[in-house]
C-alpha atoms as a PDB file:
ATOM      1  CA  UNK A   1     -14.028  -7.477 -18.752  1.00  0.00           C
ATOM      2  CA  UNK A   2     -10.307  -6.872 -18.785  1.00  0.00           C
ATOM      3  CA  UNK A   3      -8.083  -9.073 -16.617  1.00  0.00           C
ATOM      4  CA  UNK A   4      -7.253  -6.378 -14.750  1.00  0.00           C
ATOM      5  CA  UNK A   5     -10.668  -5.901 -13.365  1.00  0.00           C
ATOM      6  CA  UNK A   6     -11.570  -9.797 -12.826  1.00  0.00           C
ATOM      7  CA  UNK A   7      -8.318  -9.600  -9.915  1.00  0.00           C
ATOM      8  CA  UNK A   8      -8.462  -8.869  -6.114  1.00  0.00           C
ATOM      9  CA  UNK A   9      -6.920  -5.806  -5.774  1.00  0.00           C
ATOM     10  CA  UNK A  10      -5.063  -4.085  -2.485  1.00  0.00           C
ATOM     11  CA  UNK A  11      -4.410  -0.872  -1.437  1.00  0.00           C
ATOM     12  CA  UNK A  12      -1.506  -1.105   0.949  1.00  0.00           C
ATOM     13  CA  UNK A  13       0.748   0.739   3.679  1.00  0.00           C
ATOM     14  CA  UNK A  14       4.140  -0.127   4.558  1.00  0.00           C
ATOM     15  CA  UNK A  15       6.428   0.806   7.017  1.00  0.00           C
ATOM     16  CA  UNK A  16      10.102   1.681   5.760  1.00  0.00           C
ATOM     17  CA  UNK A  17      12.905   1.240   7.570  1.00  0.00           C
ATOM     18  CA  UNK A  18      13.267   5.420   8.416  1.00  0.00           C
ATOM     19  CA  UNK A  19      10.098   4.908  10.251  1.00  0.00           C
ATOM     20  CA  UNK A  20       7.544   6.939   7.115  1.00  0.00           C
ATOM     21  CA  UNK A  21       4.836   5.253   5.589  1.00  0.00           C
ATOM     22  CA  UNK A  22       4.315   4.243   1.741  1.00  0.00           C
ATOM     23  CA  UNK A  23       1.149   3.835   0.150  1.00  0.00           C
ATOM     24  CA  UNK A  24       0.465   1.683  -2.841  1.00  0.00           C
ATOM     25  CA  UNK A  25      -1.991  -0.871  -4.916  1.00  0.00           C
ATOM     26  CA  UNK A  26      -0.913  -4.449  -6.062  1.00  0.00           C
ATOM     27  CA  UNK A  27      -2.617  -7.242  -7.232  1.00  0.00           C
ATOM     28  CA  UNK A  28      -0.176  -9.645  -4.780  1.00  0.00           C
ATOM     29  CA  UNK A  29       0.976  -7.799  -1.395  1.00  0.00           C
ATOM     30  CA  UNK A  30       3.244 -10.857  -0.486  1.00  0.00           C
ATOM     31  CA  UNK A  31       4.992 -10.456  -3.727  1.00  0.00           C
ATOM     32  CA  UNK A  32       4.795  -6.386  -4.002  1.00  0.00           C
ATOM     33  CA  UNK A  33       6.940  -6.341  -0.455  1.00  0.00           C
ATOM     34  CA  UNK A  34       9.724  -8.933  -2.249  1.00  0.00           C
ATOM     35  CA  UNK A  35      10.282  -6.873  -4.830  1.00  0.00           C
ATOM     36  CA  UNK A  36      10.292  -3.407  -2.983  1.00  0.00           C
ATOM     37  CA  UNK A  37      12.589  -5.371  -0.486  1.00  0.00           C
ATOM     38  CA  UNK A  38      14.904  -6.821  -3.349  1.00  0.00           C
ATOM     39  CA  UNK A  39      15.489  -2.902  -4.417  1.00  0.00           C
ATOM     40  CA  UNK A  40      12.893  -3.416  -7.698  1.00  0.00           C
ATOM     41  CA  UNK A  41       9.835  -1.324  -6.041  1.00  0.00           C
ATOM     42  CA  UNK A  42       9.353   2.096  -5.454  1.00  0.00           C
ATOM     43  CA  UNK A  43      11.985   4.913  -5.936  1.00  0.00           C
ATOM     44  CA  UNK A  44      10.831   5.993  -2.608  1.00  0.00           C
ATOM     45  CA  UNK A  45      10.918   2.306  -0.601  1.00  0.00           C
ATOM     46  CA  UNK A  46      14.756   1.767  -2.349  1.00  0.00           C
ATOM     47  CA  UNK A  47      16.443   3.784  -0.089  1.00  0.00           C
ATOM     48  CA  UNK A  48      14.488   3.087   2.561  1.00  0.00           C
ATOM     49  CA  UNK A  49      14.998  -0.570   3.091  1.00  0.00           C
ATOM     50  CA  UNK A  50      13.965  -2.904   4.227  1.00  0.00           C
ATOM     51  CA  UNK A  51      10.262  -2.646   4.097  1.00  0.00           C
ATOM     52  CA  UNK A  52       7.317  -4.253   5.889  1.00  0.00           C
ATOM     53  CA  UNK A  53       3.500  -4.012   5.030  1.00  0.00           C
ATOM     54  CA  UNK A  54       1.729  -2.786   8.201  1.00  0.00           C
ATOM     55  CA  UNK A  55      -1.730  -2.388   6.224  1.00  0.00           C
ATOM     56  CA  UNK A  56      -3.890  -4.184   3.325  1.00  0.00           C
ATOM     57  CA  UNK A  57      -6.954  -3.735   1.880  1.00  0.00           C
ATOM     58  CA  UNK A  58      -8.551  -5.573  -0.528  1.00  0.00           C
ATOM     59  CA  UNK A  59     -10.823  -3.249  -3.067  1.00  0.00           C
ATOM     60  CA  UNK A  60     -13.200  -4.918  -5.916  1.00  0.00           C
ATOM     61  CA  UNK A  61     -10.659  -3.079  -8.923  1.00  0.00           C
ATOM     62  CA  UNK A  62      -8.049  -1.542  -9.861  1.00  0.00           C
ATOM     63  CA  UNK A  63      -9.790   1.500 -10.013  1.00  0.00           C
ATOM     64  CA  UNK A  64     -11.343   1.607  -6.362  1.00  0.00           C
ATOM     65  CA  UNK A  65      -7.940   0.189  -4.948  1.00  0.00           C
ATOM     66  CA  UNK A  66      -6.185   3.883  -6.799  1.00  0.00           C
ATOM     67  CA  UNK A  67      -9.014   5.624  -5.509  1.00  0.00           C
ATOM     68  CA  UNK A  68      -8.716   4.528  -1.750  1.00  0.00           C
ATOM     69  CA  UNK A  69      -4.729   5.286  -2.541  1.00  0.00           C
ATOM     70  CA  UNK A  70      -5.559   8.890  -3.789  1.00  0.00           C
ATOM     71  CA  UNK A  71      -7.708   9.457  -0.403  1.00  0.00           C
ATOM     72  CA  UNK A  72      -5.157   8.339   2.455  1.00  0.00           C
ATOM     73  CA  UNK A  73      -2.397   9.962   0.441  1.00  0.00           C
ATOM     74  CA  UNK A  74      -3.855  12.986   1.285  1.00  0.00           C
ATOM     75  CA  UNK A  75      -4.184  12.192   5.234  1.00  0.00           C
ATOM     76  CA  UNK A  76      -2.211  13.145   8.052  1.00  0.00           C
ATOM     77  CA  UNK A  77       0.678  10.712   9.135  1.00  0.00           C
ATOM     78  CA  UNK A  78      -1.649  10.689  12.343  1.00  0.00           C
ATOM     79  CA  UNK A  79      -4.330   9.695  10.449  1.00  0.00           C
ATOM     80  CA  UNK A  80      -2.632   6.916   8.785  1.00  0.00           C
ATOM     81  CA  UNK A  81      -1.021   5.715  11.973  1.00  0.00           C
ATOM     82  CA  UNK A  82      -4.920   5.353  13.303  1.00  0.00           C
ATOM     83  CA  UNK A  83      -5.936   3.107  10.264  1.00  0.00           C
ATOM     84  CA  UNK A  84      -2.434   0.770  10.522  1.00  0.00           C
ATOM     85  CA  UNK A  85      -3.795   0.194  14.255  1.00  0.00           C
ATOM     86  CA  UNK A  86      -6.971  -0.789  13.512  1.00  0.00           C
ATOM     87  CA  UNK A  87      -9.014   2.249  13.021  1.00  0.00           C
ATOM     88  CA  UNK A  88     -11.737   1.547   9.766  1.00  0.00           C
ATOM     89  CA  UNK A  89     -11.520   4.923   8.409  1.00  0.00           C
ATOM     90  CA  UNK A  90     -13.287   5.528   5.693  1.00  0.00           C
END
């Protein structure tokens, strides 16, 4: 077993500061928002500052957690907006 598979894993959504949503996978959410809010995440999230994670959740591995990411990436904004307030959608 690798180390990457023996971590919790997140998929996550946060909210950037022009209102759209970003999706992503870390290993440590709390430190994942510092460094998109320090300007050392996401392409996207740097210009779109500051950042705040409005969604988490955890997934067994790496590979589930890019997984879950590949399936909401494809939802509607709606969609999304229904999981961030509370909706389990699987």
């Amino acid at each position: 077993m690798t180390d990457s598979e023996q971590k919790q894993w997140f998929f996550y959504l946060a909210r950037c500061s022009d209102g759209s949503l970003y999706s992503g996978i870390t290993v440590d959410p709390e430190k994942r928002m510092q460094m998109h809010n320090a300007g050392k995440g996401a392409r996207y999230t740097r210009s779109r500052l500051p950042v705040t994670m409005v969604y988490s959740e955890p997934q067994p591995d790496q590979s589930s957690a890019l997984k879950r990411e590949a399936v909401v990436r494809k939802w509607s904004r709606k969609k999304k907006e229904e999981l961030v307030a509370g909706g389990d959608l699987r």
